[in-house]
N, C-alpha and C. Protein backbone atom coordinates (compact mmCIF):
# COMPACT_ATOMS: atom_id res chain seq x y z
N UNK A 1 -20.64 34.79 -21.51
CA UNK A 1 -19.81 33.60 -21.52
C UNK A 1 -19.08 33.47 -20.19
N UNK A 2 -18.93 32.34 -19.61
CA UNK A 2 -18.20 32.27 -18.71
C UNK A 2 -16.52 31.60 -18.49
N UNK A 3 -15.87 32.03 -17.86
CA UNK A 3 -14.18 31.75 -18.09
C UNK A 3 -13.88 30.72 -16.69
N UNK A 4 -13.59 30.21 -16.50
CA UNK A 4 -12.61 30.12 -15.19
C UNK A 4 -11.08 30.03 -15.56
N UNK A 5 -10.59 29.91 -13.86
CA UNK A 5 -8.72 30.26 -13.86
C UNK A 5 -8.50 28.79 -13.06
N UNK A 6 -7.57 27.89 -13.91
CA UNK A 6 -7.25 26.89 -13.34
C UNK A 6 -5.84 27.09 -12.63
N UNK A 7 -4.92 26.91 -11.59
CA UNK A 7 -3.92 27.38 -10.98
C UNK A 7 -3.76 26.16 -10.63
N UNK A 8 -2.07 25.39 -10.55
CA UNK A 8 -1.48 24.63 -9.24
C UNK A 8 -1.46 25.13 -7.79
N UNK A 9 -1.64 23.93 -7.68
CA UNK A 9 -1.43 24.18 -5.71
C UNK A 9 -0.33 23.79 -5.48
N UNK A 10 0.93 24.57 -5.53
CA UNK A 10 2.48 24.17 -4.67
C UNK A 10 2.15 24.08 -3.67
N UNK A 11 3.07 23.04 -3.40
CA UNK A 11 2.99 22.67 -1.59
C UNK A 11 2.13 21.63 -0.82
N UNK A 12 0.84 21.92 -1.59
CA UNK A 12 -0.11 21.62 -1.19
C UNK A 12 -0.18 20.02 -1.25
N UNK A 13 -0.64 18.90 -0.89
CA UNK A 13 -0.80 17.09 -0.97
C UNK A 13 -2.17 17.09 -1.19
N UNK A 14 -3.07 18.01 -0.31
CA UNK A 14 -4.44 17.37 -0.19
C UNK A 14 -5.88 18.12 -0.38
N UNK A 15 -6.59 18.33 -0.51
CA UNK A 15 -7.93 19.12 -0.41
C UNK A 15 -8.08 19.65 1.11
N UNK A 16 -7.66 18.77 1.69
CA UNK A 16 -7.98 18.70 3.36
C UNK A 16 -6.81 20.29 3.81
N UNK A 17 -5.76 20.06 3.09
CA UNK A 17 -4.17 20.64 3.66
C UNK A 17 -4.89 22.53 3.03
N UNK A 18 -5.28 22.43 2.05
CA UNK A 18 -5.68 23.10 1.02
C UNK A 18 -6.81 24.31 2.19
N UNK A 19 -7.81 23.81 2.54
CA UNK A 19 -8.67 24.43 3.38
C UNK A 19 -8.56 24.64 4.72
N UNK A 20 -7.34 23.45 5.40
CA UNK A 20 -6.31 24.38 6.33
C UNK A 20 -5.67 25.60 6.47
N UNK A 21 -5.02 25.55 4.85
CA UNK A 21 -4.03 26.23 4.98
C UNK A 21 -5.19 28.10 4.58
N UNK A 22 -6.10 27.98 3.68
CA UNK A 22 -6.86 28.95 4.16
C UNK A 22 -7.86 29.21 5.02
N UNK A 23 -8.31 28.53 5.79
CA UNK A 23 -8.83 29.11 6.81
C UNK A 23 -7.63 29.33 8.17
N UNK A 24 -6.34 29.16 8.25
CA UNK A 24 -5.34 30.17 8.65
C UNK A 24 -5.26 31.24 8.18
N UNK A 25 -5.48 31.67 7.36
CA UNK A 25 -5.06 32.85 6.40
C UNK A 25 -6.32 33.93 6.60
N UNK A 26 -7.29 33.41 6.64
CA UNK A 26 -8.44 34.10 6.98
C UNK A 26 -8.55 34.55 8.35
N UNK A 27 -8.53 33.61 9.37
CA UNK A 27 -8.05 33.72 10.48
C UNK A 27 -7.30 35.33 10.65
N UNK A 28 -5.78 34.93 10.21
CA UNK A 28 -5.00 36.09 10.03
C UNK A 28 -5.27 37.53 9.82
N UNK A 29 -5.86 37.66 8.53
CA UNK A 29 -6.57 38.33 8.28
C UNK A 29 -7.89 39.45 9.37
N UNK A 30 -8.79 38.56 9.51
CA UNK A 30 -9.69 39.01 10.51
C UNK A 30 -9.14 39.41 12.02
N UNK A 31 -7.59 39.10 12.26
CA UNK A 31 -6.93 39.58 13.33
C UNK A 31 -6.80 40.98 13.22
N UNK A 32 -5.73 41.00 11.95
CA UNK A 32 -5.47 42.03 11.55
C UNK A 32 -6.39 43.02 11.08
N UNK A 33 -7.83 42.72 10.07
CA UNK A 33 -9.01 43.96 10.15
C UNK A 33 -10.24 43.07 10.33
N UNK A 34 -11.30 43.62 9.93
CA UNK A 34 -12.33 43.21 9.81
C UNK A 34 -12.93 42.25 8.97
N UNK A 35 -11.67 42.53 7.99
CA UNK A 35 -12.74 41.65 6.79
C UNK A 35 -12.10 40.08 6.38
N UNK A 36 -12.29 39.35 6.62
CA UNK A 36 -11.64 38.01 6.64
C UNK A 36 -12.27 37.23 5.36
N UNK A 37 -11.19 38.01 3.69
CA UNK A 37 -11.76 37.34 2.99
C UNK A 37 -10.63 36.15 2.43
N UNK A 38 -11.39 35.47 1.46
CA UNK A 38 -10.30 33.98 1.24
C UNK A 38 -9.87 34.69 -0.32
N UNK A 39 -8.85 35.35 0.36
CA UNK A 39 -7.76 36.06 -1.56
C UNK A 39 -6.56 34.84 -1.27
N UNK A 40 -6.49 34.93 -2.72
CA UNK A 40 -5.06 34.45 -3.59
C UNK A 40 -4.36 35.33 -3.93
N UNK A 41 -3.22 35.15 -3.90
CA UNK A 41 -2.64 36.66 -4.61
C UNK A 41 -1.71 36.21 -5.67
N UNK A 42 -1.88 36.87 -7.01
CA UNK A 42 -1.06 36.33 -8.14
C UNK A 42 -0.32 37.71 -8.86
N UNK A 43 0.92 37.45 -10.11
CA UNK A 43 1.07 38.48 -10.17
C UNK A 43 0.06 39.41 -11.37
N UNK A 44 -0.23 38.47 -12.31
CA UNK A 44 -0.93 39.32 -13.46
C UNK A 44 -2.64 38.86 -13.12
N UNK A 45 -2.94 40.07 -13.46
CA UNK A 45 -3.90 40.12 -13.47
C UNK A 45 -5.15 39.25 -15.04
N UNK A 46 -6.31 38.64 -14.81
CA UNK A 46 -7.13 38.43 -16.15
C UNK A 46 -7.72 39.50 -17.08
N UNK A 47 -7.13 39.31 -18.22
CA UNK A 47 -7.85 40.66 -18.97
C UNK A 47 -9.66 40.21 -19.34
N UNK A 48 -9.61 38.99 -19.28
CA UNK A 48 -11.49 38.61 -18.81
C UNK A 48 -11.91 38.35 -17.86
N UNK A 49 -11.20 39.36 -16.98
CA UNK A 49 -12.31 39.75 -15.24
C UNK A 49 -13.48 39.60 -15.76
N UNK A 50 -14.11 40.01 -16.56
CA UNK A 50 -15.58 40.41 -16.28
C UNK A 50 -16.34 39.21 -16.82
N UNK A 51 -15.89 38.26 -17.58
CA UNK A 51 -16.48 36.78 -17.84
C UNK A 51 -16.56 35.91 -16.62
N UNK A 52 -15.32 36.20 -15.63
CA UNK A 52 -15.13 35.82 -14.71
C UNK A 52 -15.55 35.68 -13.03
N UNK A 53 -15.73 36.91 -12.96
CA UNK A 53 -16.17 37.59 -11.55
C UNK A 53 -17.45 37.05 -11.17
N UNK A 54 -18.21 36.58 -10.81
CA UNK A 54 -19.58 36.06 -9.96
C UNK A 54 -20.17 35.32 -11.02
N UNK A 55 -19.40 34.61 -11.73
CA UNK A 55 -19.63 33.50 -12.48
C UNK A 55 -18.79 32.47 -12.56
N UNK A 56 -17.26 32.35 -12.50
CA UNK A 56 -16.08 31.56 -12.59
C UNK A 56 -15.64 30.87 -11.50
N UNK A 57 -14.83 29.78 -11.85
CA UNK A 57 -14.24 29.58 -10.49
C UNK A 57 -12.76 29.28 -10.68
N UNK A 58 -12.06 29.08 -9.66
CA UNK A 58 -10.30 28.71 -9.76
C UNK A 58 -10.68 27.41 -9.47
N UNK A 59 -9.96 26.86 -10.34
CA UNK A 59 -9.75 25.70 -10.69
C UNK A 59 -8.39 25.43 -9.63
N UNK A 60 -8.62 24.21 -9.07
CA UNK A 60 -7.18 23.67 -8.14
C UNK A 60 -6.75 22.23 -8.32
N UNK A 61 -5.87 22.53 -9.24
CA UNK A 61 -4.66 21.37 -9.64
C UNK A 61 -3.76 20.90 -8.52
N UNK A 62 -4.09 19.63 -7.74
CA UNK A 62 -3.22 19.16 -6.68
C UNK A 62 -2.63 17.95 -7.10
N UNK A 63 -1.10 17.45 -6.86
CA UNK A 63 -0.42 16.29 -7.35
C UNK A 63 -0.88 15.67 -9.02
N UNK A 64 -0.87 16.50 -10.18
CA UNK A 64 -1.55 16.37 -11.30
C UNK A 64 -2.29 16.43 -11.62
N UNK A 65 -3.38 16.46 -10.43
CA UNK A 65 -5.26 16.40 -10.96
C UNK A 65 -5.59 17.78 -10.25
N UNK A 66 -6.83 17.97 -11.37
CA UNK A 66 -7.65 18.79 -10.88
C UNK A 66 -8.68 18.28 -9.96
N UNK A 67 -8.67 18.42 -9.08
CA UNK A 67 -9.72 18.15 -8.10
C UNK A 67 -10.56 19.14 -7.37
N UNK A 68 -10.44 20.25 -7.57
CA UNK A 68 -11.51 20.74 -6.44
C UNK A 68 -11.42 22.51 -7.30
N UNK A 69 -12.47 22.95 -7.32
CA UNK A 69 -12.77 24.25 -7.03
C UNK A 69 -13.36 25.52 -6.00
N UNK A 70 -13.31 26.58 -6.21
CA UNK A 70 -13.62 27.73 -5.90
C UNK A 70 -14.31 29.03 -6.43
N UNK A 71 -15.69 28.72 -6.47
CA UNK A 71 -16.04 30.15 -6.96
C UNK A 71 -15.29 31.40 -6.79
N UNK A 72 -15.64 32.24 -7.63
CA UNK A 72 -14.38 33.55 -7.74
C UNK A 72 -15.69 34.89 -7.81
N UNK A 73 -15.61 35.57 -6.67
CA UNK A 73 -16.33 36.63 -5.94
C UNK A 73 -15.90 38.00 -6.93
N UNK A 74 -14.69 38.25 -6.48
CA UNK A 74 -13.66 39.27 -6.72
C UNK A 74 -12.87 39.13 -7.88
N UNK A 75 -12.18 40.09 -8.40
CA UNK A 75 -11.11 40.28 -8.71
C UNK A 75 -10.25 42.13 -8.79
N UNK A 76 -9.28 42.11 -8.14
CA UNK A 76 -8.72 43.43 -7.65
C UNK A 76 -7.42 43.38 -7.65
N UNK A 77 -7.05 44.97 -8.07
CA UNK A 77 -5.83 44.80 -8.58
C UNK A 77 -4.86 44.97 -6.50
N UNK A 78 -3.79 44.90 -6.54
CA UNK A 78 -3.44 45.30 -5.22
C UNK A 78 -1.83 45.62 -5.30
N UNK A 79 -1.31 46.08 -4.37
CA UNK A 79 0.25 46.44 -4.62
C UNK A 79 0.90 45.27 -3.20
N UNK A 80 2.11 44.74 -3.50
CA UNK A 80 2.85 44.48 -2.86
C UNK A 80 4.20 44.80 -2.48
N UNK A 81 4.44 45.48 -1.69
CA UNK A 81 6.02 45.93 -1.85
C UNK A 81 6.02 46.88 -2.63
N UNK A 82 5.46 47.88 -3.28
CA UNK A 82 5.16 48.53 -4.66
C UNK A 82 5.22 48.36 -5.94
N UNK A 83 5.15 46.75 -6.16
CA UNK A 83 4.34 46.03 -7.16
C UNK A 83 3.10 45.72 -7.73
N UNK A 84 2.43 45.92 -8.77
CA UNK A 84 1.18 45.48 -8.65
C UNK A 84 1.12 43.89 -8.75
N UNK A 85 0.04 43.66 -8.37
CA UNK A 85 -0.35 42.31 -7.86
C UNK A 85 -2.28 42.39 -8.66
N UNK A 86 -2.55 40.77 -8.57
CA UNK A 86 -3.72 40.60 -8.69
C UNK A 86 -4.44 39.77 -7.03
N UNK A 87 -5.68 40.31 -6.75
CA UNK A 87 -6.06 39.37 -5.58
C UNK A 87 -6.89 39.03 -6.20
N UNK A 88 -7.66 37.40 -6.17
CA UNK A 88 -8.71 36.51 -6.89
C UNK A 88 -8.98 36.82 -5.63
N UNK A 89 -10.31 37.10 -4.95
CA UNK A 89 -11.36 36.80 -4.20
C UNK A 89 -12.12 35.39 -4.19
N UNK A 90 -11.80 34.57 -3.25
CA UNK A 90 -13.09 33.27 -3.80
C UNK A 90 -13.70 33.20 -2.13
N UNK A 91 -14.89 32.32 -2.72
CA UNK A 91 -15.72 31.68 -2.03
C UNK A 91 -15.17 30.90 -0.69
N UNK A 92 -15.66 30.82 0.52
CA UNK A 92 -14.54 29.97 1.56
C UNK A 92 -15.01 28.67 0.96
N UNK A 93 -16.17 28.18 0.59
CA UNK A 93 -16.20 26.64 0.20
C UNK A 93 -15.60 26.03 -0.27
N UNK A 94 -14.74 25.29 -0.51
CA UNK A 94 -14.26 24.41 -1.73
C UNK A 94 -15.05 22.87 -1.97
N UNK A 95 -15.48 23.57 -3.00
CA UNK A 95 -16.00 22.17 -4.10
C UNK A 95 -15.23 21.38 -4.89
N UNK A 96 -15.54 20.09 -4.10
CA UNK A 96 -14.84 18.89 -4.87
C UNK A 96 -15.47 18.22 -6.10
N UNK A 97 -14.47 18.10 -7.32
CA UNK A 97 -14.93 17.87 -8.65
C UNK A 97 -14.09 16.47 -9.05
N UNK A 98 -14.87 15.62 -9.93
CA UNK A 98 -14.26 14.54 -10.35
C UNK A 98 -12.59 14.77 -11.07
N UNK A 99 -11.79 14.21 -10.57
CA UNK A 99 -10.31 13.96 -10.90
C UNK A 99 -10.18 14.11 -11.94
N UNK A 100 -9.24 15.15 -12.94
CA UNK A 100 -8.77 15.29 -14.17
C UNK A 100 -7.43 15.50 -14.12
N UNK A 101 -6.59 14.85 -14.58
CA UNK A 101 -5.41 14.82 -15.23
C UNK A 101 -4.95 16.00 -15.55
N UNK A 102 -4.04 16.98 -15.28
CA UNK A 102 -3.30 17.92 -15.74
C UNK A 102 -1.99 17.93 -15.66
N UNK A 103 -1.36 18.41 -17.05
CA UNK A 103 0.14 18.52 -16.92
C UNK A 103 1.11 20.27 -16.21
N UNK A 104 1.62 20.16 -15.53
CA UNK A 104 2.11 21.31 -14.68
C UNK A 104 2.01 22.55 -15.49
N UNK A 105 2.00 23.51 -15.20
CA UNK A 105 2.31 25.10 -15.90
C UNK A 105 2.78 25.88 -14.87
N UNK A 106 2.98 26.98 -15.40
CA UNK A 106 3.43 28.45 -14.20
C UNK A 106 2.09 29.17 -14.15
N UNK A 107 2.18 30.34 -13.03
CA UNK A 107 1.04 30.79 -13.23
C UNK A 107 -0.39 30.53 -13.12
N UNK A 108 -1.24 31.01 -13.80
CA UNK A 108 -2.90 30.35 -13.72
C UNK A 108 -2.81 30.56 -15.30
N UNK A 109 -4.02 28.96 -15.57
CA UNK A 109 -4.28 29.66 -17.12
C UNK A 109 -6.25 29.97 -17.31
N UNK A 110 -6.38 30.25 -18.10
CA UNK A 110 -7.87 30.21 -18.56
C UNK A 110 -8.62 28.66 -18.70
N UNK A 111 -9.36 28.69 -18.27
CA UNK A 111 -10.26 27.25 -18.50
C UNK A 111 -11.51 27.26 -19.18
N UNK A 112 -12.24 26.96 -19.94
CA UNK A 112 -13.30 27.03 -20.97
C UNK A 112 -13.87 26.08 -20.49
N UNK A 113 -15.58 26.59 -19.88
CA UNK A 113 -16.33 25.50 -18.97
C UNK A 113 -16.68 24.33 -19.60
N UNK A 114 -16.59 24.38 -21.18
CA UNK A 114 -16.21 22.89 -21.90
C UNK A 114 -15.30 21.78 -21.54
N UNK A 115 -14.47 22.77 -20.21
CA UNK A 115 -12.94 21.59 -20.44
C UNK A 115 -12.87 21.57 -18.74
N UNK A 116 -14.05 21.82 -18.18
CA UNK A 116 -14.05 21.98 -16.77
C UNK A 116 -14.12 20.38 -16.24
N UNK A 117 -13.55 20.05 -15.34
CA UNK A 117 -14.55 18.67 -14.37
C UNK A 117 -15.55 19.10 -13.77
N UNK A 118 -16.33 18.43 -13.97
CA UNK A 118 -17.50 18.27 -13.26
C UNK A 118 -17.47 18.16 -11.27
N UNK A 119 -18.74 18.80 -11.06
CA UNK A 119 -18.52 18.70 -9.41
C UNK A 119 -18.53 17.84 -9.34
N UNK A 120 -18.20 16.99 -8.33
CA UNK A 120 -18.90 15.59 -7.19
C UNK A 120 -19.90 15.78 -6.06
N UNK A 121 -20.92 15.47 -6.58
CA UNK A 121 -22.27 15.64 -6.67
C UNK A 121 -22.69 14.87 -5.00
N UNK A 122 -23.02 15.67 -4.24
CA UNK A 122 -23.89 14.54 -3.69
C UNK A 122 -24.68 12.96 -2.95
N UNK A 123 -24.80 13.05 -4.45
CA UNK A 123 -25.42 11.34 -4.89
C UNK A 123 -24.79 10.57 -5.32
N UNK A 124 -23.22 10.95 -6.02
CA UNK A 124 -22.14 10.11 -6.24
C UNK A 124 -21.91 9.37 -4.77
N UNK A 125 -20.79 8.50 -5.44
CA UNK A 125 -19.94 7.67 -4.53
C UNK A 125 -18.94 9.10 -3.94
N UNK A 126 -18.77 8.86 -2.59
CA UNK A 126 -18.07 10.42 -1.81
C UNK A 126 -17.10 9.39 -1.49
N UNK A 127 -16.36 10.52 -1.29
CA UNK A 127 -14.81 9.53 -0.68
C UNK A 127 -14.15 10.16 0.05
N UNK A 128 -14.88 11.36 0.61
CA UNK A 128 -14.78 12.98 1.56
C UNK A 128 -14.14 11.64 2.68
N UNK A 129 -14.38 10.87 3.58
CA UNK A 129 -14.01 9.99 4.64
C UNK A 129 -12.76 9.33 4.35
N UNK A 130 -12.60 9.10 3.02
CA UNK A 130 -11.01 8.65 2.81
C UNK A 130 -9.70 8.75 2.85
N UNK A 131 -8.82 9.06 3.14
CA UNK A 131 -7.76 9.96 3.69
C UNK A 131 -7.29 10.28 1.72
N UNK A 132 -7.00 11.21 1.62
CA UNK A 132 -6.28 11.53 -0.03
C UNK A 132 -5.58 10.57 -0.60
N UNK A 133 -4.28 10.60 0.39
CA UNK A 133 -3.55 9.19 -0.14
C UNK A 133 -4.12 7.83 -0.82
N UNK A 134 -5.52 7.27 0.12
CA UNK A 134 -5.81 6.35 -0.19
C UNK A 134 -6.86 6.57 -1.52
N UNK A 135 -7.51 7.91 -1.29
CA UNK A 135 -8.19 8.22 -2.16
C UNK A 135 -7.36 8.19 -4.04
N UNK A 136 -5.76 8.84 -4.07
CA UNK A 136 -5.39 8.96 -4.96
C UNK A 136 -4.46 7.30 -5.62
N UNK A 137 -4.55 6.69 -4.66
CA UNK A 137 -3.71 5.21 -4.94
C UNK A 137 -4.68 4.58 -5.57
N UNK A 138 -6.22 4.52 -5.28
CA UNK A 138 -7.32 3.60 -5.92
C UNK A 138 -7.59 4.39 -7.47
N UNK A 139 -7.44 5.65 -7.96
CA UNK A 139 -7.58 6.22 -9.02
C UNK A 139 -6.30 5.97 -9.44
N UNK A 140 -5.01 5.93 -9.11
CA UNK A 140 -3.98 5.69 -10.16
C UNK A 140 -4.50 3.97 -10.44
N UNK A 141 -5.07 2.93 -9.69
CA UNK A 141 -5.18 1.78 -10.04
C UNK A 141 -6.68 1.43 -10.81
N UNK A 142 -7.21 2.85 -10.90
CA UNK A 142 -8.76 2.68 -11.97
C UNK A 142 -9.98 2.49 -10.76
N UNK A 143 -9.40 2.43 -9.82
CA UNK A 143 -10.91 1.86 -8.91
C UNK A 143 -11.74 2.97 -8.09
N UNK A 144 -11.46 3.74 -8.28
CA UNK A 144 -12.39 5.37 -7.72
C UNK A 144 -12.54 6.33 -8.92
């Protein structure tokens, strides 16, 4: 069976801001060692890693909607400060998925690929050229 982890993006406005802000981080990373992977770091860990891991993806909730995902490579426990921590490992790609409505939470929760959005395919209407803003003003008015 497969799980994914849907999470908010604080901070974040855009898909665009979103893959900025990690490929800095990766960047960083590969300064500092060799391995320049794209982790999240959360505090608890999934007790269904293993539904999860090279099958799932994080789900990314920006300004209410879910819009975009991330396959999920990894999952490892890690210490911060001498805390444990969880690192999600994902994919550098981010895949953009048709707009779903979500109401805020803390944390990440579980997602059941029944209740997933769908990618944006392709062969759809793309709107990758649209700036977000304009992209999210024509969906609050029904027209994207």
């Amino acid at each position: 069976m497969v799980v994914n982890l849907i999470k908010l993006c604080v901070g974040i406005s855009s898909i665009e801001e979103l893959e900025s802000l990690q490929q800095n981080r990766r960047r960083q990373r590969l300064a500092a060692d060799s391995e320049a992977l794209n982790i999240h770091i959360t505090r608890n860990t999934p007790k269904r890693a293993k539904e999860i891991i090279g099958k799932g993806s994080l789900y990314w909730v920006i300004k209410r909607r879910v819009v975009a995902r991330q396959p999920i490579v990894d999952i490892r426990s890690t210490n911060i400060e001498g805390k444990k921590h969880c690192a999600i490992v994902l994919q550098s790609e981010i895949i953009r998925t048709s707009p779903k409505p979500c109401r805020p939470f803390q944390g990440w929760r579980y997602l059941e690929l029944a209740d997933a959005p769908a990618d944006l395919s392709s062969t759809a209407v793309r709107s990758d050229d649209m700036p977000y803003r304009l992209q999210d003003e024509l969906r609050s008015l029904g027209l994207l």
